[in-house]
C-alpha atoms as a PDB file:
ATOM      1  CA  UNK A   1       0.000   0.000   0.000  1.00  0.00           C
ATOM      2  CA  UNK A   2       1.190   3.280  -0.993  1.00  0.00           C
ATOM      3  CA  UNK A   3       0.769   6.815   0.548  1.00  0.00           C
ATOM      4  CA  UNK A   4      -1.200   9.142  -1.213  1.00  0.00           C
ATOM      5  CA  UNK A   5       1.750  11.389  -1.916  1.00  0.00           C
ATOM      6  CA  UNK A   6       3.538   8.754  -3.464  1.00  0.00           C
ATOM      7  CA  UNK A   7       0.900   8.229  -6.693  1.00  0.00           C
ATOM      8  CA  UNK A   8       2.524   7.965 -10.132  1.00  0.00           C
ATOM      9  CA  UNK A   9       0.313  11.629 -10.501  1.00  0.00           C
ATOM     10  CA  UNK A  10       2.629  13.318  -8.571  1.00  0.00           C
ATOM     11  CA  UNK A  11       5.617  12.365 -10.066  1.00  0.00           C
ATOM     12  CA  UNK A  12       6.326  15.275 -12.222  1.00  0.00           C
ATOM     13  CA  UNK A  13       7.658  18.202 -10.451  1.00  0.00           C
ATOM     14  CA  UNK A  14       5.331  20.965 -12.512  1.00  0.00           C
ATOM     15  CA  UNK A  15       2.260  19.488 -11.058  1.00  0.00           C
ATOM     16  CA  UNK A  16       3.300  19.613  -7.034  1.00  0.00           C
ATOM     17  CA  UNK A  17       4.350  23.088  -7.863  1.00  0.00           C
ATOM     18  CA  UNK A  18       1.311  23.966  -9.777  1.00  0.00           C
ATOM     19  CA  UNK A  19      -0.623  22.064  -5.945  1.00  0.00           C
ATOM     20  CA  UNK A  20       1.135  24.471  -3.981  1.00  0.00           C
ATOM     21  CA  UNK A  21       0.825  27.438  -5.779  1.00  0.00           C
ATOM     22  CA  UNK A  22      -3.263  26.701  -6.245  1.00  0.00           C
ATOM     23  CA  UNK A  23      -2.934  26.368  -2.344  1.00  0.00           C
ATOM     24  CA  UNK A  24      -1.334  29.668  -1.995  1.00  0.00           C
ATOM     25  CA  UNK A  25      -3.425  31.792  -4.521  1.00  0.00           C
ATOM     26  CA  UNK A  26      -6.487  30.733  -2.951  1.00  0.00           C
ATOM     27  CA  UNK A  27      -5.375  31.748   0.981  1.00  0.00           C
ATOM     28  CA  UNK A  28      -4.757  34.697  -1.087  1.00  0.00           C
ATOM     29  CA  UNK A  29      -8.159  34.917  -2.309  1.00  0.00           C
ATOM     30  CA  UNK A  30      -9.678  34.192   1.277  1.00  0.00           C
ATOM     31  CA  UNK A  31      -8.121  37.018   3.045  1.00  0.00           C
ATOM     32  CA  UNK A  32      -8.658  39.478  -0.007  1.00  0.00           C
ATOM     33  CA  UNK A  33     -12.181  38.710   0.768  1.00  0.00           C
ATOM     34  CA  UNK A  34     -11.741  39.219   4.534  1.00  0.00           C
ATOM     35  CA  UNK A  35     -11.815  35.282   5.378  1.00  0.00           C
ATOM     36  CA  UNK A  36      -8.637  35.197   7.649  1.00  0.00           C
ATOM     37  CA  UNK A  37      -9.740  32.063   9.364  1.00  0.00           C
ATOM     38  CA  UNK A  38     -10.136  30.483   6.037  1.00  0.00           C
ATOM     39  CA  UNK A  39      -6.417  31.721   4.467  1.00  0.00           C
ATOM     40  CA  UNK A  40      -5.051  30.574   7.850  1.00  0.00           C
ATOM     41  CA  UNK A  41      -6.656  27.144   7.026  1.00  0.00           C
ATOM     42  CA  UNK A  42      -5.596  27.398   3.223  1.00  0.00           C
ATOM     43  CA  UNK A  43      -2.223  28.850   4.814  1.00  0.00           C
ATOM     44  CA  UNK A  44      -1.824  25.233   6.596  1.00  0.00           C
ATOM     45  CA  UNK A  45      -3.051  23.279   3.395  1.00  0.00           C
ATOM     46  CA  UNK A  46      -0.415  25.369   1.394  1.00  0.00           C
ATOM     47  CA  UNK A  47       2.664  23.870   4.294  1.00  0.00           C
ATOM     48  CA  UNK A  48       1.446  20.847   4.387  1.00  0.00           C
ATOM     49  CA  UNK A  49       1.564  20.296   0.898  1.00  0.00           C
ATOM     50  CA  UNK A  50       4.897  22.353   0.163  1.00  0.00           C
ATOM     51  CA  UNK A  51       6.533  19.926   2.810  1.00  0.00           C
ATOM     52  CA  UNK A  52       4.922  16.667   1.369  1.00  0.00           C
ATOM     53  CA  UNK A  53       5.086  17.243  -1.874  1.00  0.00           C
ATOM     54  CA  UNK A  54       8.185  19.678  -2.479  1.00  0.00           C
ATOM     55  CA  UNK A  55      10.478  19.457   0.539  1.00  0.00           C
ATOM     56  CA  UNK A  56      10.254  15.338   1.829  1.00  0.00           C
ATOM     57  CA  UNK A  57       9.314  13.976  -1.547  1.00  0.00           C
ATOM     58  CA  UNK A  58      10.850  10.757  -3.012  1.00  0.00           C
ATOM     59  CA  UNK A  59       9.419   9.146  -6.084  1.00  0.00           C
ATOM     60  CA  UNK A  60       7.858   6.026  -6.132  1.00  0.00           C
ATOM     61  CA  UNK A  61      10.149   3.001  -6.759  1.00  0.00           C
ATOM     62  CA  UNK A  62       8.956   1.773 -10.835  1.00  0.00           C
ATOM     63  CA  UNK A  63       7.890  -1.774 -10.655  1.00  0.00           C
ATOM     64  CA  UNK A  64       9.692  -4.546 -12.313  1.00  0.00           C
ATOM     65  CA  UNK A  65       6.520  -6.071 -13.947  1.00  0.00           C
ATOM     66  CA  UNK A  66       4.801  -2.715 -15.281  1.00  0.00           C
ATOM     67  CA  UNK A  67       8.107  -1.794 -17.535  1.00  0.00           C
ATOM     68  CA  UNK A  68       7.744  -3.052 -21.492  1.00  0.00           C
END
């Protein structure tokens, strides 16, 4: 069983970037429209997923019996 951060979707590096960034721009949207407790929740969504997906990340191993 594999974590979730660990699916073959994540394995290009444009596409954690572009998760983090999507984070970020929307806790940027919720305190432009005077939500601070919801940017300080997208705030924690957007470090969670820069240190999952950008900082601690290691690619899944490729299995033997999936390569042609």
């Amino acid at each position: 069983m594999t974590k979730d951060s660990e699916h073959p979707f994540f394995r290009p590096l444009w596409r954690r970037i572009a998760l983090v960034a999507f984070c970020l721009v929307w806790a940027g949207i919720e305190f432009a429209m005077d939500s601070p407790t919801w940017g300080m929740i997208m705030l924690g969504f957007s470090a969670y997923a820069a240190w999952q997906y950008l900082f601690s990340y290691a690619p899944p191993p490729v299995d033997a019996d999936k390569k042609e």
